[in-house]
Protein backbone atom coordinates (compact mmCIF):
# COMPACT_ATOMS: atom_id res chain seq x y z
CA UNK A 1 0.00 0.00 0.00
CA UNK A 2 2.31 2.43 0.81
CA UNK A 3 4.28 1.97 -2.31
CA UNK A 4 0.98 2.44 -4.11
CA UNK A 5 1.04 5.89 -2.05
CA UNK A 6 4.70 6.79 -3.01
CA UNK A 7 3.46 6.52 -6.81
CA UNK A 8 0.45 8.39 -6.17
CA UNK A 9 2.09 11.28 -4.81
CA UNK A 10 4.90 11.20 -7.90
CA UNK A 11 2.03 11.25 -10.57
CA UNK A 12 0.82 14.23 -8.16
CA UNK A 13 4.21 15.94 -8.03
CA UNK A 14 3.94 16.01 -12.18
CA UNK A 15 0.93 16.67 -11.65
CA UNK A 16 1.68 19.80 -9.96
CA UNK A 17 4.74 20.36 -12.46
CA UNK A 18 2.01 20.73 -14.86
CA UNK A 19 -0.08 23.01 -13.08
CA UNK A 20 3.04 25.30 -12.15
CA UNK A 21 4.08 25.46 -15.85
CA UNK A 22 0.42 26.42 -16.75
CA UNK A 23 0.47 29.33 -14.31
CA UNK A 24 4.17 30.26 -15.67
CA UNK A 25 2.75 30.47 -19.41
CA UNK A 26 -0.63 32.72 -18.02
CA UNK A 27 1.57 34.87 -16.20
CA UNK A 28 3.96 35.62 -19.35
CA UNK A 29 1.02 35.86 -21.87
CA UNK A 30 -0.55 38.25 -19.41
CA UNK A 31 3.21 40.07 -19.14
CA UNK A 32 3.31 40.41 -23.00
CA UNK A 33 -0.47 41.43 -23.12
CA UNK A 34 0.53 44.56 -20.17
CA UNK A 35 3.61 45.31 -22.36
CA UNK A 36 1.70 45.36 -25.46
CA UNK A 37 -1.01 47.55 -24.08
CA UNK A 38 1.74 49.75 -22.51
CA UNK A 39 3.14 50.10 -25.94
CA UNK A 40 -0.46 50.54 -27.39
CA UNK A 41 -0.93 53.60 -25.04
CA UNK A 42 2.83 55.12 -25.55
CA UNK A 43 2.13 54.60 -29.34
CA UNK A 44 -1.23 56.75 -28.82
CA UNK A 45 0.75 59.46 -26.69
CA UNK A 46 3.02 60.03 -28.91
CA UNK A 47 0.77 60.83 -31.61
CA UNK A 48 -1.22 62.99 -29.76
CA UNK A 49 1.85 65.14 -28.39
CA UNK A 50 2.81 67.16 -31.44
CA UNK A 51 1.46 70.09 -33.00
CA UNK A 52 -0.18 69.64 -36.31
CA UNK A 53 -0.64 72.37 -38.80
CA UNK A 54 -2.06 70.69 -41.51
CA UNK A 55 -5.91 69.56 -41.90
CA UNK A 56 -5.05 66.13 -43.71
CA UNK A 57 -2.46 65.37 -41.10
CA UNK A 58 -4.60 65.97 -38.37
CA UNK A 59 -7.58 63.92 -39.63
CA UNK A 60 -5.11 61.23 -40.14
CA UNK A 61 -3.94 61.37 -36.57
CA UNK A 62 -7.31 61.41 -35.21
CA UNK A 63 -8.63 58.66 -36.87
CA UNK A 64 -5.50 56.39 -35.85
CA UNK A 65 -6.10 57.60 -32.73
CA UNK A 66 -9.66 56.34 -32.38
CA UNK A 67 -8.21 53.44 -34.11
CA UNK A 68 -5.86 52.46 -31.41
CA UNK A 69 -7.81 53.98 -28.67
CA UNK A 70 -10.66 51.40 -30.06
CA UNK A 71 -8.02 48.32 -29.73
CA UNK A 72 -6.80 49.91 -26.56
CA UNK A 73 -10.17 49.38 -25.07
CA UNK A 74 -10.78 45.73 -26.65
CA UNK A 75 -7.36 45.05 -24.96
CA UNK A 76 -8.28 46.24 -22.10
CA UNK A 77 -11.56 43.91 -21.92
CA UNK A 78 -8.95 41.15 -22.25
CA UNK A 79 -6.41 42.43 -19.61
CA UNK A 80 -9.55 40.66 -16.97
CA UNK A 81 -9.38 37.33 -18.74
CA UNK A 82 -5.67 37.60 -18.51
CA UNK A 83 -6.14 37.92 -14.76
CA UNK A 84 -8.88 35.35 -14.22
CA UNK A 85 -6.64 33.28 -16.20
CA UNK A 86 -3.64 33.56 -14.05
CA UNK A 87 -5.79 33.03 -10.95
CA UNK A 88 -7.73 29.62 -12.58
CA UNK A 89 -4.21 28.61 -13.06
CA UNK A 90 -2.79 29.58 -9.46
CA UNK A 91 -5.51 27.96 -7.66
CA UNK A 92 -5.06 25.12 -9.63
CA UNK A 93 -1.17 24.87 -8.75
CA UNK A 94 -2.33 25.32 -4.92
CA UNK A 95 -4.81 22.20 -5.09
CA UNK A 96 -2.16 20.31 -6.84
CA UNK A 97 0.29 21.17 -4.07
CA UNK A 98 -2.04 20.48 -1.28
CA UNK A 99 -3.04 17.43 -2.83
CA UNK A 100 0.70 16.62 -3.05
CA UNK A 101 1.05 17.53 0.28
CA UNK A 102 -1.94 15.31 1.88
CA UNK A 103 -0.70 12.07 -0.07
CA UNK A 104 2.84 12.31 1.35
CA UNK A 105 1.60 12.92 4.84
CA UNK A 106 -0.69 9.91 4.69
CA UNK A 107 1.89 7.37 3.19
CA UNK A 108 4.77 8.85 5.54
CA UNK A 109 1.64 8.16 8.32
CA UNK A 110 0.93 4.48 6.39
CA UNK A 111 5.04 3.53 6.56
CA UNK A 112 5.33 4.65 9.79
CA UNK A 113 2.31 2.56 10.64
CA UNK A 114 3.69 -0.15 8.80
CA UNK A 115 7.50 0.16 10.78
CA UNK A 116 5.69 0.21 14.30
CA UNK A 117 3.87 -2.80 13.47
CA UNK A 118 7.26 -4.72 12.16
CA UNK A 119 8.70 -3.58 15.15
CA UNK A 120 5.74 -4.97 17.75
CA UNK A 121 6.03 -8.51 15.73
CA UNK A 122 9.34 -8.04 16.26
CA UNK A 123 9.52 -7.37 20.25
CA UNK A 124 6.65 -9.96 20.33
CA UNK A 125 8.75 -12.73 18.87
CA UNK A 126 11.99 -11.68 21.18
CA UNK A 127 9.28 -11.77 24.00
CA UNK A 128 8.23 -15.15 23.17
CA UNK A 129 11.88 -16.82 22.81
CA UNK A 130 12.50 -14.74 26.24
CA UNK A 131 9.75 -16.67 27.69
CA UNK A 132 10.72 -20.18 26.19
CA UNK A 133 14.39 -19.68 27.25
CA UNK A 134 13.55 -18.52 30.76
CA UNK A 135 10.75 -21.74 30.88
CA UNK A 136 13.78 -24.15 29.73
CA UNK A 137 16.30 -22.74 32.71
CA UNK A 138 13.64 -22.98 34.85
CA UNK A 139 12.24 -26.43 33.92
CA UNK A 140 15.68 -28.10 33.84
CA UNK A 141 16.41 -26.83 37.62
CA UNK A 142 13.79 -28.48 38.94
């Protein structure tokens, strides 16, 4: 049983390999996502900043302005999957490690269980031969 236990808690442990290299992939797509919406917004500010003199030029700049401001927004909306995302995958990474964590505890209990028992048939059997010696010293002295 207990070995049954130690292989349990390895196909946990890659288990919970798994579940951290989920949560390291959300957290870098929701890194690049930030940085690309960082860009997104330094793009936009830097097309805002100068002064246009020139009718075309500034039509042009607003409409890529709405443009990205538009995008800006839709990325936005997606900045809160990101994060539910990243906290799906966390809280499965912390199940996987308590579940880790419980299976180990109870086979280290089981083994333990298993060495105090070996170790009462053990005293039990020295007990007995005890007894038999001391009833053979005893019996031939009568």
């Amino acid at each position: 049983m207990t070995e049954t236990l130690k292989r349990l808690a390895r196909i946990q442990r890659i288990h919970q390999d798994q579940a951290r290299e989920h949560l390291a992939d959300a957290t870098a797509a929701q890194s690049a996502h930030e940085a690309r919406l960082l860009a997104l917004d330094q793009q936009v500010q830097a097309v805002r900043a100068p002064a246009v003199s020139d009718v075309d030029d500034l039509a042009r700049r607003h409409a890529f302005v709405l443009r990205q401001e538009m995008l800006r927004r839709r990325m936005t909306g997606q900045s809160g999957q990101h994060d539910r995302r990243v906290a799906t995958r966390r809280d499965a990474l912390l199940s996987a490690a308590r579940q880790v964590q419980v299976t180990e505890k109870f086979a280290t209990s089981m083994a333990e269980r298993d060495a105090e028992a070996c170790d009462r048939d053990e005293q039990r059997q020295l007990d007995e031969r005890g007894v038999q010696g001391w009833m053979r010293r005893s019996g031939g002295a009568s």
